[in-house]
Protein backbone atom coordinates (compact mmCIF):
# COMPACT_ATOMS: atom_id res chain seq x y z
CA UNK A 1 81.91 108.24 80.60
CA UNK A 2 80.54 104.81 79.76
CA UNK A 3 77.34 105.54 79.37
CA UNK A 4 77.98 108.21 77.51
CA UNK A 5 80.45 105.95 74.85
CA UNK A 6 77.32 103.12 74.87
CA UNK A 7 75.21 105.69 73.68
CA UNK A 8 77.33 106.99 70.91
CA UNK A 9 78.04 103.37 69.87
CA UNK A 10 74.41 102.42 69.61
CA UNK A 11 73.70 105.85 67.68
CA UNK A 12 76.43 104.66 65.42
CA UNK A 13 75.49 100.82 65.02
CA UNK A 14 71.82 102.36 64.16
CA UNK A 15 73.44 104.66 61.54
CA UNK A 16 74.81 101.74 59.90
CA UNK A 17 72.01 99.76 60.03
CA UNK A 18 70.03 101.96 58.29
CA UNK A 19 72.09 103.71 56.10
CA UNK A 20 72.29 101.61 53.06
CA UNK A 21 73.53 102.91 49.15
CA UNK A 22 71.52 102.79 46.46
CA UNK A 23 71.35 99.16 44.80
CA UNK A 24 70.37 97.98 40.91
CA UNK A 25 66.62 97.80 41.19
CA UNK A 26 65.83 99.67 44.26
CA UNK A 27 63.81 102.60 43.65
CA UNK A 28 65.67 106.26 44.06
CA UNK A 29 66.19 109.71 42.39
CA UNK A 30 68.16 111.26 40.01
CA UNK A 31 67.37 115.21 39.48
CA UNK A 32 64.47 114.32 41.98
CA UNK A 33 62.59 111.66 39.68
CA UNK A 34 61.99 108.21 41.35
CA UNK A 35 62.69 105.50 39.03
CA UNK A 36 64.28 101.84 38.62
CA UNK A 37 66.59 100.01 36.95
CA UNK A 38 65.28 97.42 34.72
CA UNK A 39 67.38 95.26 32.65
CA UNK A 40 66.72 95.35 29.15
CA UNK A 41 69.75 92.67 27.75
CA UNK A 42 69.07 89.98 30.68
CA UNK A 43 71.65 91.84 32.70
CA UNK A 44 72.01 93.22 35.48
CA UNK A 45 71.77 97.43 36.25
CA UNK A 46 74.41 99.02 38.43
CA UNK A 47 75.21 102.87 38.60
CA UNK A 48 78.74 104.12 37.81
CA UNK A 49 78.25 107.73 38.73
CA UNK A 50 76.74 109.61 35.91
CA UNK A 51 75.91 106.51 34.22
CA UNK A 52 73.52 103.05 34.25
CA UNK A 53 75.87 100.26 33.17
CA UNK A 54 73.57 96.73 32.23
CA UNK A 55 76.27 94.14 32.29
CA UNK A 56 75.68 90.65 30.54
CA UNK A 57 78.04 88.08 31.67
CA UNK A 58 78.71 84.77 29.74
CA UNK A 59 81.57 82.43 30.23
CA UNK A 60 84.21 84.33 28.43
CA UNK A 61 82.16 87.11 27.51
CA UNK A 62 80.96 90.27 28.74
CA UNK A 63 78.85 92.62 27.01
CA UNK A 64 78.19 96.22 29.11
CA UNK A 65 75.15 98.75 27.64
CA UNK A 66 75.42 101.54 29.06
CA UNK A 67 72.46 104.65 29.52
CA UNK A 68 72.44 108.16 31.25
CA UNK A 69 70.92 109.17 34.14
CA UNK A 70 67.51 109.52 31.79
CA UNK A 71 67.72 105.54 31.48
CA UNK A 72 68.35 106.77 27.58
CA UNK A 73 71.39 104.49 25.62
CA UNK A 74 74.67 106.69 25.50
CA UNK A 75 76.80 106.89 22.50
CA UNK A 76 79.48 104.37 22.89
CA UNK A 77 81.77 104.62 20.35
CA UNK A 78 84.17 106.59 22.12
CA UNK A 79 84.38 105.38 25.17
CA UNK A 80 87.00 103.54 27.02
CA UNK A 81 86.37 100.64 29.01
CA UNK A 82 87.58 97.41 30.99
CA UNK A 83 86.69 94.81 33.63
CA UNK A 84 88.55 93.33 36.28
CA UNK A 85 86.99 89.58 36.22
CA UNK A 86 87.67 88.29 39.89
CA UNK A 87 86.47 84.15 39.31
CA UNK A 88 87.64 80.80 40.29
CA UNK A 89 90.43 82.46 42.49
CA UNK A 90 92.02 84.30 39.57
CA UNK A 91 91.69 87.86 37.87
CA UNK A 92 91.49 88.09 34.29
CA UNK A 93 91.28 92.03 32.41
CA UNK A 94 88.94 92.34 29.97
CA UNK A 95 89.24 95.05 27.65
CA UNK A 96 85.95 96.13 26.31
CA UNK A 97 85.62 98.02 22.97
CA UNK A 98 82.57 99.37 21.10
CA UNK A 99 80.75 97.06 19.46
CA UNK A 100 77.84 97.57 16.28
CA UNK A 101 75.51 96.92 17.99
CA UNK A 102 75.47 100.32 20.39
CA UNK A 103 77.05 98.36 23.84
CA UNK A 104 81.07 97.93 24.80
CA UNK A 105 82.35 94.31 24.39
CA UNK A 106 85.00 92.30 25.60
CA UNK A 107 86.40 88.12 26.02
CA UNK A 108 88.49 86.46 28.20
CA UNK A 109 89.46 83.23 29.94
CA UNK A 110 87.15 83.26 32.72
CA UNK A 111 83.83 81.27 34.17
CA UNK A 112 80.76 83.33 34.64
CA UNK A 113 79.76 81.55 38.05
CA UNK A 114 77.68 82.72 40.98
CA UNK A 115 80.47 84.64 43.27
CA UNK A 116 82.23 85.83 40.38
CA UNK A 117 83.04 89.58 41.28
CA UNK A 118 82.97 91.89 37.60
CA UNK A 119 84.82 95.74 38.23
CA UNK A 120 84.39 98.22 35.29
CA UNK A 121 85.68 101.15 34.90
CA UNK A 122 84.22 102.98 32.33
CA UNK A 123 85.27 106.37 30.67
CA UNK A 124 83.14 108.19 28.61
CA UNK A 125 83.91 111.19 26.47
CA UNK A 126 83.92 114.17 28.47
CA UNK A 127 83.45 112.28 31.79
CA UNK A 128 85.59 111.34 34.26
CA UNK A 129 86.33 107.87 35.14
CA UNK A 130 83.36 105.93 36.55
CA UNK A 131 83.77 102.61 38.76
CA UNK A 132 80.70 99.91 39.33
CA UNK A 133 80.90 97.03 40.81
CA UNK A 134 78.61 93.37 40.60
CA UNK A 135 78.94 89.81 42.35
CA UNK A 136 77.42 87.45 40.10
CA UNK A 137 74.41 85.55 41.68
């Protein structure tokens, strides 16, 4: 019965290893075309679900563009956004609203510092809610 839990454990600890999500820049598929995520705005590319969110953070600012799964810019100006700014031990919301220029906006009292953990949620028209997450480097 030992043996037989060791080898379950190691089939499981080799599972893990390997097993790793999709991250901003690796290559992988949508509809079965490889592609990556290249930052256009000096940001950097995370997926939300149906979506590819750039986010540009500044002290006090963040600026999110946000594409479709064909790396084309989405419509913004209905969507609904806002970021959970985890920095300097403190969480600040940020509500972000369309801006002219085509991306969702938003300020607030925080530091844009390496370790400084950004959470939007983003809801698009017709779309469900969609979560990504980024630690600053």
């Amino acid at each position: 019965m030992k043996q037989h839990r060791s080898i379950l454990a190691a089939i499981f600890a080799s599972v893990a290893i390997h097993a790793s999500p999709a991250v901003a820049g690796d290559d992988h598929h949508h509809d079965g075309a490889p592609h990556e995520h290249v930052s256009a705005h000096g940001g950097t590319v995370v997926e939300s679900g149906h979506h590819h969110l750039e986010i540009v953070a500044k002290d006090g600012e963040i600026a999110v563009y946000v594409a479709g799964e064909d790396g084309k810019p989405e419509d913004v100006s209905g969507a609904k956004a806002n970021a959970a700014v985890l920095s300097g031990g403190k969480k600040v919301d940020v509500a972000l609203a369309p801006d002219a220029g085509g991306f969702l906006k938003g300020t607030g009292d925080f530091t844009a510092t390496a370790g400084t953990t950004i959470v939007i949620t983003l809801t698009m028209p017709e779309h469900a809610p969609e979560q990504a997450r980024l630690k600053l480097e």
